[in-house]
C-alpha atoms as a PDB file:
ATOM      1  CA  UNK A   1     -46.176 137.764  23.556  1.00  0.00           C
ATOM      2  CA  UNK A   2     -45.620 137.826  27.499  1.00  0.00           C
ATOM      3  CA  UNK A   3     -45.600 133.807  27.663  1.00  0.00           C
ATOM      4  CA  UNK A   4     -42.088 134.280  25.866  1.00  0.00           C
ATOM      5  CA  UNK A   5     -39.225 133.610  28.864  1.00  0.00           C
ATOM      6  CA  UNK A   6     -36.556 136.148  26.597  1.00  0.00           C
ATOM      7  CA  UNK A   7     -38.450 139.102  28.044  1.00  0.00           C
ATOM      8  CA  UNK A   8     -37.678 138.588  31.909  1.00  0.00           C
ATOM      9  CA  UNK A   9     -33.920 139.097  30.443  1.00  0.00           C
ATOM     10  CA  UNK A  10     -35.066 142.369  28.679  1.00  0.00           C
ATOM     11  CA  UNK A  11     -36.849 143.775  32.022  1.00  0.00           C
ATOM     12  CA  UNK A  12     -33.328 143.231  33.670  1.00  0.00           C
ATOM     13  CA  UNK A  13     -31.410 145.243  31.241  1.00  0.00           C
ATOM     14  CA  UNK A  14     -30.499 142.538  28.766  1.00  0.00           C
ATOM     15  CA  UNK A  15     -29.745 142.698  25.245  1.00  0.00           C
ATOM     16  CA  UNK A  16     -31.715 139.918  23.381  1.00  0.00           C
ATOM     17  CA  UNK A  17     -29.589 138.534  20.636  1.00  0.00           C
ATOM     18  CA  UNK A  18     -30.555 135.239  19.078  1.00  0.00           C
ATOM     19  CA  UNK A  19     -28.037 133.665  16.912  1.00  0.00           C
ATOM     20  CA  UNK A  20     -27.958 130.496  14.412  1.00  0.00           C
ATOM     21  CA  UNK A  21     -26.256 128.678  11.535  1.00  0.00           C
ATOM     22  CA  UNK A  22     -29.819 128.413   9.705  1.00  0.00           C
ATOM     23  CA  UNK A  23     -30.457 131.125   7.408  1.00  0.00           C
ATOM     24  CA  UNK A  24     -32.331 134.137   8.633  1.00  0.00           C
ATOM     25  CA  UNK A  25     -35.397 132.993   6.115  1.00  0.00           C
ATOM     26  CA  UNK A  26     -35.833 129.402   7.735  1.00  0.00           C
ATOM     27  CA  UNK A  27     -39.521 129.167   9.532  1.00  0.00           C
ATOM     28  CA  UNK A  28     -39.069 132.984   9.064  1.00  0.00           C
ATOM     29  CA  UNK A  29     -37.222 133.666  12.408  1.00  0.00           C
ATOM     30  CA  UNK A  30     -35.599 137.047  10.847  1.00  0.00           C
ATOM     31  CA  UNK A  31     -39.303 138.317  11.430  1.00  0.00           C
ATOM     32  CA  UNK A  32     -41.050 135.989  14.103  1.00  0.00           C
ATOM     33  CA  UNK A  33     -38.282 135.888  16.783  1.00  0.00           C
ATOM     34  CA  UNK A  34     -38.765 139.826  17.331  1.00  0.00           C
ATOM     35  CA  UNK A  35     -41.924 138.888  18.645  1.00  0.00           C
ATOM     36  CA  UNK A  36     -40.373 136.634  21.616  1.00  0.00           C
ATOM     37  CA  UNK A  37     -38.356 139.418  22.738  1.00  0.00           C
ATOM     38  CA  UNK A  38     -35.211 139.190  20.714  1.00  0.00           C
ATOM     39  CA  UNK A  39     -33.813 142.528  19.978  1.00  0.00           C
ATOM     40  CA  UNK A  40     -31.673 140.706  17.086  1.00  0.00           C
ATOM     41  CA  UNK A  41     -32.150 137.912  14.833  1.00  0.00           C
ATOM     42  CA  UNK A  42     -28.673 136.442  13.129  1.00  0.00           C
ATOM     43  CA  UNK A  43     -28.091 133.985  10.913  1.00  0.00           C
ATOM     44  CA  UNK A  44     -26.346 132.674   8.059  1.00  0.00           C
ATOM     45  CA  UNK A  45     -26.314 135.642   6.059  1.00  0.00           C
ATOM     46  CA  UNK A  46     -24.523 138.005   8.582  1.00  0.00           C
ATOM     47  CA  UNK A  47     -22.047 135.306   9.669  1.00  0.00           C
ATOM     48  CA  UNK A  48     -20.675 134.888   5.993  1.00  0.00           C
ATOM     49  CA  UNK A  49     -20.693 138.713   5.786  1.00  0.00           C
ATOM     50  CA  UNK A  50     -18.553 138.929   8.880  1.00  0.00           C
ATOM     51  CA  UNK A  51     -16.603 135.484   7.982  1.00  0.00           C
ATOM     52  CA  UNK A  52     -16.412 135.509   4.014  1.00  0.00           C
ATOM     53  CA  UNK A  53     -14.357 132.557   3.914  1.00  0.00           C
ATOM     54  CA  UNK A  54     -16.586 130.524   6.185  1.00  0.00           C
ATOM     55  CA  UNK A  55     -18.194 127.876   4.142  1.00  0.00           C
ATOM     56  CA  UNK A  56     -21.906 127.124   3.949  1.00  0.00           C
ATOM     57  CA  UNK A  57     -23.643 123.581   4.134  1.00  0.00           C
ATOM     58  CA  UNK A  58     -27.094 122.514   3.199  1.00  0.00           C
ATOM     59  CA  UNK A  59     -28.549 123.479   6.533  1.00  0.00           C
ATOM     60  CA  UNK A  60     -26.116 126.365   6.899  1.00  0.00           C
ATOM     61  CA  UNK A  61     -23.196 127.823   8.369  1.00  0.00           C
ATOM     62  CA  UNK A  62     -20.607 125.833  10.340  1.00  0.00           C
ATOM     63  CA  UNK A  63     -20.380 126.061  14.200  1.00  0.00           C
ATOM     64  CA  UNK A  64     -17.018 127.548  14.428  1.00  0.00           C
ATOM     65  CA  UNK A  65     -18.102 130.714  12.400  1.00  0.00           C
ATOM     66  CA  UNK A  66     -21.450 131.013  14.623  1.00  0.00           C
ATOM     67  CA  UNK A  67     -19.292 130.799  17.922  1.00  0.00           C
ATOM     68  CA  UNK A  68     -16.830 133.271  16.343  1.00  0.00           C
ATOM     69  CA  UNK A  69     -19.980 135.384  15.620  1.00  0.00           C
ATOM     70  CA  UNK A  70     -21.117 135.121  19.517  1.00  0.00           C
ATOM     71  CA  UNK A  71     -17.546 136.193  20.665  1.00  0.00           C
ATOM     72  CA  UNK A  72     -18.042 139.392  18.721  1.00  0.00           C
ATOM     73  CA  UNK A  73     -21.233 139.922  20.138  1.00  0.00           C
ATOM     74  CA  UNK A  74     -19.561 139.430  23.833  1.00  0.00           C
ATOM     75  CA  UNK A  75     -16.707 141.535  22.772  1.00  0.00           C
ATOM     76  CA  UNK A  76     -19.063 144.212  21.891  1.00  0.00           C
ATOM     77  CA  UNK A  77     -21.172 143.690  25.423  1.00  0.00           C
ATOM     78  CA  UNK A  78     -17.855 144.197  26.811  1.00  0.00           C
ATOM     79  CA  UNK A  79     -17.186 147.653  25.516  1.00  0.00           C
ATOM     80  CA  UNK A  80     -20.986 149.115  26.236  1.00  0.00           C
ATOM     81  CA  UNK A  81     -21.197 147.456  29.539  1.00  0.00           C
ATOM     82  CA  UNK A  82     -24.027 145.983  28.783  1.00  0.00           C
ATOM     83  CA  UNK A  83     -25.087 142.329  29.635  1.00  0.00           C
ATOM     84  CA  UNK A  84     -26.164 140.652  27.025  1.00  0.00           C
ATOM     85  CA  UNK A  85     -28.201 137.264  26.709  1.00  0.00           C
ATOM     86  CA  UNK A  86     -27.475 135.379  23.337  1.00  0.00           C
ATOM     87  CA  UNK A  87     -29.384 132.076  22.441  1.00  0.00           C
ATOM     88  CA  UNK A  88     -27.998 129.539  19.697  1.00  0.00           C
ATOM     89  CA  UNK A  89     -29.120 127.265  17.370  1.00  0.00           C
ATOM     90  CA  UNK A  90     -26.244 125.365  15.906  1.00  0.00           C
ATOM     91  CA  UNK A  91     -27.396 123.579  12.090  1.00  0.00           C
ATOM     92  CA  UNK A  92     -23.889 121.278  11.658  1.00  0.00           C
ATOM     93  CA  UNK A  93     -25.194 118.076  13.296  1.00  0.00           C
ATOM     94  CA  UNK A  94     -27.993 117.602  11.143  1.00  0.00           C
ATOM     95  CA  UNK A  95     -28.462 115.588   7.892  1.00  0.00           C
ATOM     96  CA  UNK A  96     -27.050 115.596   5.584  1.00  0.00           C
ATOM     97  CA  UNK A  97     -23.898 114.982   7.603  1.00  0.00           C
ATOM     98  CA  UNK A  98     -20.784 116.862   6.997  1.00  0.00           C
ATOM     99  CA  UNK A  99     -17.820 117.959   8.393  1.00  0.00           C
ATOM    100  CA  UNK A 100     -18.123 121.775   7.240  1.00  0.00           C
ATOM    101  CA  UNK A 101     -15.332 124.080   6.492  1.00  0.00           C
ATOM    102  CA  UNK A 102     -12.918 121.562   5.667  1.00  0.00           C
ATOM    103  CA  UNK A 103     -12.155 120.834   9.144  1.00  0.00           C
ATOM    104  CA  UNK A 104     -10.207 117.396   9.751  1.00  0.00           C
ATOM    105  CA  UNK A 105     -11.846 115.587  12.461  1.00  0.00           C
ATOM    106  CA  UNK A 106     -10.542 112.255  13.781  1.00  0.00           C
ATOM    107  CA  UNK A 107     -11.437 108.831  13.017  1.00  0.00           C
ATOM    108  CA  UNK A 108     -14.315 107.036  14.774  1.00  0.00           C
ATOM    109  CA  UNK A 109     -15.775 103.901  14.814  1.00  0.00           C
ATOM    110  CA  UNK A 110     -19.690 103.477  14.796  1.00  0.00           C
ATOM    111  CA  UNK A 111     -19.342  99.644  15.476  1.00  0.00           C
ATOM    112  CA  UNK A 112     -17.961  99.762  19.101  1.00  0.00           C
ATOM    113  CA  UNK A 113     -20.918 101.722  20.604  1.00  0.00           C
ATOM    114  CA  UNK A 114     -23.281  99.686  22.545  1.00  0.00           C
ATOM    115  CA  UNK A 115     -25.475  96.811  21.270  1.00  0.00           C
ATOM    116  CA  UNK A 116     -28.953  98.920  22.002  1.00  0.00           C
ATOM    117  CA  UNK A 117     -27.571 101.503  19.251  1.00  0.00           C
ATOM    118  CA  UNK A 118     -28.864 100.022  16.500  1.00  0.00           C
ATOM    119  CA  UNK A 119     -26.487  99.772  12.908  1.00  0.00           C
ATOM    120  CA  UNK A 120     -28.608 100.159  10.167  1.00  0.00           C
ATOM    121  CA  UNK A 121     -27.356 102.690   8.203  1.00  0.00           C
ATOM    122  CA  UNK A 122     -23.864 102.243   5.886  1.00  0.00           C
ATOM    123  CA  UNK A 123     -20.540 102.158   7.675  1.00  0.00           C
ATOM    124  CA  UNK A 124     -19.472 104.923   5.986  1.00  0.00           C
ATOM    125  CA  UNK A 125     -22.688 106.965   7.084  1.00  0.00           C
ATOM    126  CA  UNK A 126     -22.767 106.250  10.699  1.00  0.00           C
ATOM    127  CA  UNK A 127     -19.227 107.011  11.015  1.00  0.00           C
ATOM    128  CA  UNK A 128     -19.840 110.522   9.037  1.00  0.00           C
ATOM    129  CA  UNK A 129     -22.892 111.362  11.851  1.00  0.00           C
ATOM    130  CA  UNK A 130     -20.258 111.208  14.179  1.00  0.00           C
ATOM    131  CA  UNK A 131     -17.514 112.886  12.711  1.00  0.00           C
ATOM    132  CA  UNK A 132     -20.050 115.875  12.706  1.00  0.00           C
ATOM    133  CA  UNK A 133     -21.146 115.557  15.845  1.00  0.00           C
ATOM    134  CA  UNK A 134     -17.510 115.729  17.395  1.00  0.00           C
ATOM    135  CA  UNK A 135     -16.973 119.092  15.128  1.00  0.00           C
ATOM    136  CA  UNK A 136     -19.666 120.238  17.064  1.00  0.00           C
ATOM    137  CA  UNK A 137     -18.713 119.266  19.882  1.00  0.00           C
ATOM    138  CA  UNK A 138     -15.345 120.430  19.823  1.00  0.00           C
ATOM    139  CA  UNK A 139     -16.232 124.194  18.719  1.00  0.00           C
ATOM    140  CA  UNK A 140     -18.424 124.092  21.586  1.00  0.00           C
ATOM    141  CA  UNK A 141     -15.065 123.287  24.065  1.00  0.00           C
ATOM    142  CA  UNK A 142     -13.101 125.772  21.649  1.00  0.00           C
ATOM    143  CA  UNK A 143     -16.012 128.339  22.624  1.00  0.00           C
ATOM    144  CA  UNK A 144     -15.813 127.897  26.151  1.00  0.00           C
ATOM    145  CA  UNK A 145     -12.355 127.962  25.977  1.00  0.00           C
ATOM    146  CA  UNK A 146     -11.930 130.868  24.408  1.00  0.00           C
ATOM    147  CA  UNK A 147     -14.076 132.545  26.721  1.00  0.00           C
ATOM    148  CA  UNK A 148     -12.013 131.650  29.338  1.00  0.00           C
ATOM    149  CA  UNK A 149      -8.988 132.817  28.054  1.00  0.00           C
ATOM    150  CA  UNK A 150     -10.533 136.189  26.876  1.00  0.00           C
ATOM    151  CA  UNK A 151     -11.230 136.594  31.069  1.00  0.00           C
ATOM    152  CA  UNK A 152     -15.124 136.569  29.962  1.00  0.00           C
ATOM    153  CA  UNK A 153     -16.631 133.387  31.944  1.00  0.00           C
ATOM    154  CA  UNK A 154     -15.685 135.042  35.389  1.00  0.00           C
ATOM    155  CA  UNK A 155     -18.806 136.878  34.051  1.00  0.00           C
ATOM    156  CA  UNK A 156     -20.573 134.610  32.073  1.00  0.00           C
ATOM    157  CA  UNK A 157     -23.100 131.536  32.414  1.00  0.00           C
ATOM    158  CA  UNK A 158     -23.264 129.320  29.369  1.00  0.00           C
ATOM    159  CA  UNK A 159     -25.727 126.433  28.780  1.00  0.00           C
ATOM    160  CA  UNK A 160     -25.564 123.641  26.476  1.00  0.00           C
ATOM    161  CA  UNK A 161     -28.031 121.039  25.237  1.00  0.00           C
ATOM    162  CA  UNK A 162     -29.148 118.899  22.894  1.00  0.00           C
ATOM    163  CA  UNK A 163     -32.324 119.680  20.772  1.00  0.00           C
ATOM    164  CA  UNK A 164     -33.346 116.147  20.423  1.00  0.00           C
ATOM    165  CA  UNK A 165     -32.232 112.909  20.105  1.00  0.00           C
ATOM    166  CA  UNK A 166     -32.723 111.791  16.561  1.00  0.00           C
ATOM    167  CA  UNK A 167     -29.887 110.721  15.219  1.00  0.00           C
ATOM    168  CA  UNK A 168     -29.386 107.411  16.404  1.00  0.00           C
ATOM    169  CA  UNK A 169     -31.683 104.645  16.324  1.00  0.00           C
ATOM    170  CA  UNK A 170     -32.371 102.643  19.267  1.00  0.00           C
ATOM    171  CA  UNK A 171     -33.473  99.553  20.333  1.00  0.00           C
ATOM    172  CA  UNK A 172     -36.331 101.112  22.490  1.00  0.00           C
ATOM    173  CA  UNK A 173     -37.634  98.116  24.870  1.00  0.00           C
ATOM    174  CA  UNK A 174     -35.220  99.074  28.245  1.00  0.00           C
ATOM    175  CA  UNK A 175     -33.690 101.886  26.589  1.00  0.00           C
ATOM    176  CA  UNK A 176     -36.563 104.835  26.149  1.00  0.00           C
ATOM    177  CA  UNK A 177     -34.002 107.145  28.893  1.00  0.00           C
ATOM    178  CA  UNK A 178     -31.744 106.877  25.623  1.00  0.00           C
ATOM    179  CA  UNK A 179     -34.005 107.328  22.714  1.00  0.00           C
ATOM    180  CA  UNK A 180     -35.156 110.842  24.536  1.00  0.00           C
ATOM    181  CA  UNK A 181     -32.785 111.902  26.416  1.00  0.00           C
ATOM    182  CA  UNK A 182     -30.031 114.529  25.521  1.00  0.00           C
ATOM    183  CA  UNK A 183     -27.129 116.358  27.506  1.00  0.00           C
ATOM    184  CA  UNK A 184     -27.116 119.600  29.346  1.00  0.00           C
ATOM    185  CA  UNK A 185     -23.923 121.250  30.423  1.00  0.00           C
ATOM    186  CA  UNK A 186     -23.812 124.245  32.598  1.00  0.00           C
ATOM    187  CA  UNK A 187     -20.752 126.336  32.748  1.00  0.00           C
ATOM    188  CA  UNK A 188     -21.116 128.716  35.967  1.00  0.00           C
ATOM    189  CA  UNK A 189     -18.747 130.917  37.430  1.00  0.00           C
ATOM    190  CA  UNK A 190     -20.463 131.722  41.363  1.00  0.00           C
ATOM    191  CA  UNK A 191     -18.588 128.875  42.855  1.00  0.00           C
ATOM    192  CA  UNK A 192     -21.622 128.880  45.747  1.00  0.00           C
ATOM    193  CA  UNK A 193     -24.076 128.299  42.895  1.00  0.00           C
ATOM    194  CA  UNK A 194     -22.107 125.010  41.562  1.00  0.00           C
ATOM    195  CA  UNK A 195     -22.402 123.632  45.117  1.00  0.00           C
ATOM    196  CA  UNK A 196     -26.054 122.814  44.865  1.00  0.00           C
ATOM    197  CA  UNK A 197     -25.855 121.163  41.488  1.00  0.00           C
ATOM    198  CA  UNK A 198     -27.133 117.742  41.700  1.00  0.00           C
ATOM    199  CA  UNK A 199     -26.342 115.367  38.621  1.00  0.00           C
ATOM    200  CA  UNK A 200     -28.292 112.978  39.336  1.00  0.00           C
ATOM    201  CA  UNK A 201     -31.371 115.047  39.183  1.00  0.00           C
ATOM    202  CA  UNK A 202     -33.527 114.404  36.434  1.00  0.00           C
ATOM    203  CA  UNK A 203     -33.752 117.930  34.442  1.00  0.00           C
ATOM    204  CA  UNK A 204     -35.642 119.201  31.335  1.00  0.00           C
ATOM    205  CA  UNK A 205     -35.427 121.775  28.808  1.00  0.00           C
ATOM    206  CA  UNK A 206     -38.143 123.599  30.476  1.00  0.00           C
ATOM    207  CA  UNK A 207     -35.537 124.554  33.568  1.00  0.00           C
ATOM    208  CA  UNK A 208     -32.600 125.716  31.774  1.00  0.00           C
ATOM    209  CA  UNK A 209     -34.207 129.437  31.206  1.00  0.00           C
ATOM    210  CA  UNK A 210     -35.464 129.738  34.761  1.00  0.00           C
ATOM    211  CA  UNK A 211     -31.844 128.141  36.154  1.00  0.00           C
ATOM    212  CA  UNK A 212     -29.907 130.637  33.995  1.00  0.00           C
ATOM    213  CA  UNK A 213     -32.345 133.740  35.219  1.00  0.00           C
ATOM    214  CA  UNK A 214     -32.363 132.738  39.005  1.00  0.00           C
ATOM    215  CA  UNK A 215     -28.440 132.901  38.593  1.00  0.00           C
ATOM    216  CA  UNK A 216     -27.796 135.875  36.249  1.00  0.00           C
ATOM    217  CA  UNK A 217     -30.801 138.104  38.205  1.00  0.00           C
ATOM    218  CA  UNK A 218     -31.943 136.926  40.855  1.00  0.00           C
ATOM    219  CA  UNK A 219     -35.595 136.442  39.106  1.00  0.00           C
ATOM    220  CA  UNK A 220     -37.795 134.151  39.799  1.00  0.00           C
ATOM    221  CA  UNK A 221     -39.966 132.228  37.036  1.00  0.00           C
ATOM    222  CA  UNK A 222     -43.121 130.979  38.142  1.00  0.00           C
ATOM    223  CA  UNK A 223     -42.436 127.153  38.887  1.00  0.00           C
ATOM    224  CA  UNK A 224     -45.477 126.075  36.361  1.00  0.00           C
ATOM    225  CA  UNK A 225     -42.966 127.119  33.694  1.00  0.00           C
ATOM    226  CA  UNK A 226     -39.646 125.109  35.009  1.00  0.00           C
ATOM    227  CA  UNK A 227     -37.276 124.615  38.235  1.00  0.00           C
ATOM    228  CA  UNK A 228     -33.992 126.504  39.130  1.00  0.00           C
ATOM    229  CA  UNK A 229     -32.064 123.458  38.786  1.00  0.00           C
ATOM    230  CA  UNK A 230     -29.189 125.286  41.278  1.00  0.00           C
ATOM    231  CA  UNK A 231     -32.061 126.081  43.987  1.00  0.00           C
ATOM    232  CA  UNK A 232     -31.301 124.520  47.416  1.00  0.00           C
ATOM    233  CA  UNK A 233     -34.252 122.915  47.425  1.00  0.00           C
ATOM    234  CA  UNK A 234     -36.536 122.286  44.165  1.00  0.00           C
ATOM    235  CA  UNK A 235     -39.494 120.034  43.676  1.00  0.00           C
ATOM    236  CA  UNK A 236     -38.403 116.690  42.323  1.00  0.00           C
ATOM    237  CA  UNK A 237     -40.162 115.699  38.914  1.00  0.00           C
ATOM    238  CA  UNK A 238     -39.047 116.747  35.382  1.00  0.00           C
ATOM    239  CA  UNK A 239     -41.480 117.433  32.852  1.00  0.00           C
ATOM    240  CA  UNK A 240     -40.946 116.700  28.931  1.00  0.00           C
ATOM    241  CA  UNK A 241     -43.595 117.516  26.341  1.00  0.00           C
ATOM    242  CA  UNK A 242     -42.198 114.435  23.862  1.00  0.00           C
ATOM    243  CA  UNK A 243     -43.101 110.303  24.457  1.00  0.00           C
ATOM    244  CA  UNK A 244     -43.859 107.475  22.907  1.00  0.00           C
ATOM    245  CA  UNK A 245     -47.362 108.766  21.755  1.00  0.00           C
ATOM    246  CA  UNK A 246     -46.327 112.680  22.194  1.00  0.00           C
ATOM    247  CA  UNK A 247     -48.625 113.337  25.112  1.00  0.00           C
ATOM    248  CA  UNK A 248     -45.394 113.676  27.142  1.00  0.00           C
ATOM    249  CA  UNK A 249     -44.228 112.813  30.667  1.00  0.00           C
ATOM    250  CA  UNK A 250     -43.083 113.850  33.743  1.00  0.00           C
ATOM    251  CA  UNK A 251     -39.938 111.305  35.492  1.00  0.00           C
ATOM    252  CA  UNK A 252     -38.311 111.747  38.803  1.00  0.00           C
ATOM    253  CA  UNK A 253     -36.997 109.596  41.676  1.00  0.00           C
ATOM    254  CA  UNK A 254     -41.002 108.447  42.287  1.00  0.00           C
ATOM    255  CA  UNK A 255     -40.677 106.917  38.490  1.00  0.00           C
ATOM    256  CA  UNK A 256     -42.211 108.219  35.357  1.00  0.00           C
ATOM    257  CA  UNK A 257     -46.015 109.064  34.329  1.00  0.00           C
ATOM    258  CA  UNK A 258     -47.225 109.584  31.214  1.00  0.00           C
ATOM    259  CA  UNK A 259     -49.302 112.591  30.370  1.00  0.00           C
ATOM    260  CA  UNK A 260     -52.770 112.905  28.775  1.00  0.00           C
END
């Protein structure tokens, strides 16, 4: 399927490697993800083989043991020379919330967060959704971390982002820039690259695999399939495929249309 983005990396001498808490057997990505130019599928099922005490939650396998997996899969890169691209799909903040692996996480408090956040939901719920969320969270700075320490993000571009925003519930009129929007974080180690990002720029999911490509290779993506976010000069104008009546919309500093 040449549409797939994965395969640029494999024409540059990437290993494919796509990695997630979710069992192998979920929307049967153990086959399926082959097909998008994945060399390797992981899940669930080889993390608690290579982490038998890591526990397992109704969507899965805790974050920690998934970035512990990645590691080894760097560690390995290391050894064979060979770069190696790894996609993940963490499972922990997703409901049923819980704080896996018996990890203590510290208190929070749902009621301070703004008034457009809306409190529906039990006390003791709302509070648990967040507990989870900073577990995730805070194996994602352990990751990064680690990396660092291990000498690897001299070498290494990581990428972080939120799938979607459904977890809290908004008060939409005013606040639609919340109800859709999500995070990305871009760890980058060419120091002449980081001078051209711009965080005010409005960005999509459909730019993080060109951005990461531009920097790792040098390739360029056709611009009908996202911006190089760390280009000198990009086309302003971000382009999401989810909105009020899912026709989706593109927003930048001329405003926001709606797509039909």
């Amino acid at each position: 399927m040449a549409f797939s983005q994965i395969f640029h990396f494999k024409r540059q001498g990437y290993k494919t490697v796509f990695l997630t808490g979710a069992p192998e057997s979920w929307r049967q990505i153990g086959e399926t993800f082959h097909n998008f130019g994945f060399d390797k599928v992981v899940g669930s099922a080889a993390i608690s083989e290579q982490f038998p005490s890591a526990e397992l939650s109704p969507w899965g396998i805790g974050d920690k043991w998934m970035f512990k997996y990645a590691e080894k899969i760097l560690e390995d890169a290391e050894k064979n020379k060979q770069p190696v691209f790894i996609m993940m799909l963490s499972t922990t903040n997703r409901s049923p919330f819980k704080v896996p692996d018996n990890e203590k996480v510290k208190e929070t408090n749902f009621s301070i967060l703004q008034d457009y956040i809306k409190k529906d939901s039990s006390e003791e719920q709302n509070n648990l959704l967040l507990q989870t969320y900073q577990y995730a969270a805070d194996n994602l700075g352990k990751f990064v971390l680690d990396l660092d320490r291990n000498g690897w993000l001299k070498n290494t571009i990581v990428a972080a982002t939120g799938d979607h925003n459904a977890r809290l519930k908004y008060i939409v009129e005013g606040n639609w820039h919340h109800v859709f929007g999500v995070p990305i974080i871009f760890w980058i180690p060419d120091d002449e690259v980081k001078q051209f990002a711009d965080t005010s720029r409005r960005a999509s999911h459909r730019d993080i695999i060109p951005s990461l490509l531009s920097i790792a290779t040098n390739e360029k993506i056709d611009r009908v399939k996202g911006r190089n976010l760390f280009a000198k000069d990009i086309p302003d104008g971000a382009v999401s495929f989810i909105t009020w009546d899912n026709a989706g919309f593109t927003i930048g500093d001329s405003g926001l249309v709606v797509l039909k």
